[in-house]
Structure formats: C-alpha cells, structure tokens
Protein backbone atom coordinates (compact mmCIF):
# COMPACT_ATOMS: atom_id res chain seq x y z
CA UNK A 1 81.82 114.52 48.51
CA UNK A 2 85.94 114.45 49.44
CA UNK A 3 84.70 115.18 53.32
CA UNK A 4 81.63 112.22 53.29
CA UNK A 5 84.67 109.96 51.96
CA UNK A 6 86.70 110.95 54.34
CA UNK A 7 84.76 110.73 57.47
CA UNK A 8 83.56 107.20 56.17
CA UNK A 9 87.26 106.16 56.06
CA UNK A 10 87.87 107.69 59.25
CA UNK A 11 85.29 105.42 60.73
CA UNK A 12 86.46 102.42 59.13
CA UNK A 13 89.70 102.69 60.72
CA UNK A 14 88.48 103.12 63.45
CA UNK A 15 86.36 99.85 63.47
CA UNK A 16 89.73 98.23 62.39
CA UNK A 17 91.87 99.53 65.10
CA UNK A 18 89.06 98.20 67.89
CA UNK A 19 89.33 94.70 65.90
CA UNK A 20 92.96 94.57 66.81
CA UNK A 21 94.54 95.89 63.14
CA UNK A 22 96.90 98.64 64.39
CA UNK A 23 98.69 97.99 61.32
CA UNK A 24 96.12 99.77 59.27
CA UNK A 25 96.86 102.80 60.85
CA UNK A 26 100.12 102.56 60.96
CA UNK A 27 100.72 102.35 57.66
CA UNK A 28 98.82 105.99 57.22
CA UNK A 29 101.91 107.29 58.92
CA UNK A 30 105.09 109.06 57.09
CA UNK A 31 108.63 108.70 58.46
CA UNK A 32 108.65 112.28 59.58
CA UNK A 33 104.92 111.87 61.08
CA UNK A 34 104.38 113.27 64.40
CA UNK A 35 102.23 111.28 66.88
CA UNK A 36 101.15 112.63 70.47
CA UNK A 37 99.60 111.26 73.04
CA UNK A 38 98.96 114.03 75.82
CA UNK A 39 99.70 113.08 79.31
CA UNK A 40 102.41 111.48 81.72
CA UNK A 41 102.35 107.95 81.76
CA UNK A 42 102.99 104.96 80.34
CA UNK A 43 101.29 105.84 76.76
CA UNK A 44 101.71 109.70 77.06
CA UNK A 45 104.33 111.42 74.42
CA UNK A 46 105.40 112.45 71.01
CA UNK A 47 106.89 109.70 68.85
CA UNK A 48 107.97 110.20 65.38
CA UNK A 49 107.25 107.84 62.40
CA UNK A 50 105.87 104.48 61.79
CA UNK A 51 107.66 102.52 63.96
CA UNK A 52 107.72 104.70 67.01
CA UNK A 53 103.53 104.67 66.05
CA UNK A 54 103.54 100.91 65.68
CA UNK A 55 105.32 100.29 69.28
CA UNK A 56 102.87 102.90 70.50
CA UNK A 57 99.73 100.49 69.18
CA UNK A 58 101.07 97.49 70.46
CA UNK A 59 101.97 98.74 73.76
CA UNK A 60 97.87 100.22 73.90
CA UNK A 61 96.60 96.92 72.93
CA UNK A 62 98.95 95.10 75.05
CA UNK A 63 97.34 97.29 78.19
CA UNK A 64 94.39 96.78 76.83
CA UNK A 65 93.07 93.85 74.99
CA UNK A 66 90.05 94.32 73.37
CA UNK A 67 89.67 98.38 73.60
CA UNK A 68 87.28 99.85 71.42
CA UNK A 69 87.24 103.58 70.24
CA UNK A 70 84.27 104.69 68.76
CA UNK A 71 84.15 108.02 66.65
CA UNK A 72 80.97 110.16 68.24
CA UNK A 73 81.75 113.55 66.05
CA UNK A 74 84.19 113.73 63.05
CA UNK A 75 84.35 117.09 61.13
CA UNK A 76 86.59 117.34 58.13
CA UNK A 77 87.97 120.42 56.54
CA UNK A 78 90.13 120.89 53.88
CA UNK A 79 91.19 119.50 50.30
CA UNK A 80 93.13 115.78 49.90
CA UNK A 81 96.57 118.28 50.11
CA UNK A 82 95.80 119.67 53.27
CA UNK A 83 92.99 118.01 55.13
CA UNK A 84 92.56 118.56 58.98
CA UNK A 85 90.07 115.91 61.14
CA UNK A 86 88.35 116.61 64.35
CA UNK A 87 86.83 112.92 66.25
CA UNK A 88 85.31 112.84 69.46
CA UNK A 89 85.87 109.65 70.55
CA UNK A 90 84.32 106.64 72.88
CA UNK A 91 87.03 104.56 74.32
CA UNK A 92 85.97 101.51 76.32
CA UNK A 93 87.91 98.27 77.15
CA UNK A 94 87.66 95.55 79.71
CA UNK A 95 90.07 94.91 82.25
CA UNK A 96 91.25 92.07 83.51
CA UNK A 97 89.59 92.40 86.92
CA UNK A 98 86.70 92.33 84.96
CA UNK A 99 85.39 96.33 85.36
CA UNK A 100 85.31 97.90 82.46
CA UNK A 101 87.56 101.23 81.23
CA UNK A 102 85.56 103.96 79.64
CA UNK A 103 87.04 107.20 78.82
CA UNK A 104 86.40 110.08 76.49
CA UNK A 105 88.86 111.83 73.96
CA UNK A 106 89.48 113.68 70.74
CA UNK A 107 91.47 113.91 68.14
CA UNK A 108 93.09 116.17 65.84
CA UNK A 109 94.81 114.88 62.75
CA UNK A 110 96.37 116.34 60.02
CA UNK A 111 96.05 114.66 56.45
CA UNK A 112 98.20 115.66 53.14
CA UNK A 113 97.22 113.24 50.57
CA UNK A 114 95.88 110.68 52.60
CA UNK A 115 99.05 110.53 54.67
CA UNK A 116 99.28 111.55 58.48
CA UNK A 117 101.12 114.87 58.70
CA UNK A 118 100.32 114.80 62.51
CA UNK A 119 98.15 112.98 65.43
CA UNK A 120 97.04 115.21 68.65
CA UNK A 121 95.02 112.71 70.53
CA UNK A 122 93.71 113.74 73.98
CA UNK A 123 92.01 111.48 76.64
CA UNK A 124 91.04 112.39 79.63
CA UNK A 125 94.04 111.86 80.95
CA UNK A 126 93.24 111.52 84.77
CA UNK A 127 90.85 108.90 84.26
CA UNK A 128 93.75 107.15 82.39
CA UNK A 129 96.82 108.04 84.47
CA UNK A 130 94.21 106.13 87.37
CA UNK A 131 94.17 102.71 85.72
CA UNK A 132 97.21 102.73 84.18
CA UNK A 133 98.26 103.10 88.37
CA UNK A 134 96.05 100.69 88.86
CA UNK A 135 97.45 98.45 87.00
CA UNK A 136 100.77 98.78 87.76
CA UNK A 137 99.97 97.89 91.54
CA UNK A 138 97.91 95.14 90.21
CA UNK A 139 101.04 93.84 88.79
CA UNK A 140 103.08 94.45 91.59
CA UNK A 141 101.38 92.89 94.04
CA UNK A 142 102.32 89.05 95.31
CA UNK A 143 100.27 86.21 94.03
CA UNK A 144 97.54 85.48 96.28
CA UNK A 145 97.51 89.19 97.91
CA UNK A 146 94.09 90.80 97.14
C-alpha cells in the first residue's frame, strides 16, 4: 500500500511541476539535500538545498515555459525511512520558434520520511546541450537576422 501511495504522489508532483508549481517540489527538499542534474550546460550540476533547488526550477521554467514531464515508469522500493524512486520520464516543451522540445530521462530519488535525501536526474543530455545552444545563438543574434 506505502509504494501505490507513493507512486500516486510521485505523479501528482509531477502534474504540478508541468503546471508551473516548482514550489511544491521544492519544499520536499532538506537543507543538506543534494540535487543533480547530469550534464554541462546551463542546467547541468549538483546544488545543495532548497534554495539552490528553487533557482534551479526557475531557471528550467524560465528556458522553458510550459515544459511538461510526464512519469512513463515509477518503481518504488523501500519503507517511509528509507525509500528509493526510479521514473522514466517524458519531457516535452514548446519553444519559442514554435518546434517543439522532446527529450527522455530518468530519475533516481532518494526519500527518508517523505523528505528528499537526494535527486539524480538524467536527460539525454545531447539532445539538451543542442537547444540549450540553440538558444543561446537565438539570443545572440541581431534583431531582424534570421
């Protein structure tokens, strides 16, 4: 029953997240949580607590608006004092040259009573690392140039 709970409440959160409330995960996070992103860009790395987690959110949202992550898989194993979560994930967003991002990913989370011990979260990181440098040169570019 603890692990049907638990996956329900994983997809929940997930559902909130793709509305735009970051804050609900956020607030699942310990000041000695560990949260990493795998890869070297602009969202890769390993921050540590809720407000290194927060500015993480806001800077993925802020990149992209209306992303949603979908759980495909989650597994749960464990007891509420030592729970460990497996998601394979759906990540889609659109972009503001109006293609759309889709990616795959999982995720590896670490739960002791209902607080995140640690995040492990890995995209496909070359599909990502290519939009992000899309982007960027997006950005860069003069107004007008195409």
């Amino acid at each position: 029953m603890y692990k049907l709970i638990v996956r329900q409440i994983v997809r929940r959160t997930f559902a909130r997240l793709s509305a735009g409330d970051y804050e609900a995960v956020v607030k699942q996070f310990g000041p000695r949580s560990r949260f990493v992103f795998s890869g070297d860009h602009a969202l890769g790395g390993e921050r540590h607590g809720q407000d290194a987690v927060r500015e993480w959110f806001r800077e993925m949202l802020r990149l992209f608006p209306g992303i949603r992550i979908e759980p495909q898989t989650v597994v749960v194993n464990g007891w509420p004092w030592s729970t460990v979560i497996a998601t394979h994930l759906m990540i889609s967003a659109p972009l503001s040259d109006g293609r759309a991002y889709r990616n795959e990913g999982m995720q590896l989370l670490r739960l002791r009573w209902g607080r995140v011990v640690e995040d492990l979260i890995y995209e496909d990181t070359l599909k990502l690392d290519a939009e992000l440098k899309r982007m960027e040169q997006a950005d860069a570019e003069p107004v007008g140039v195409q």
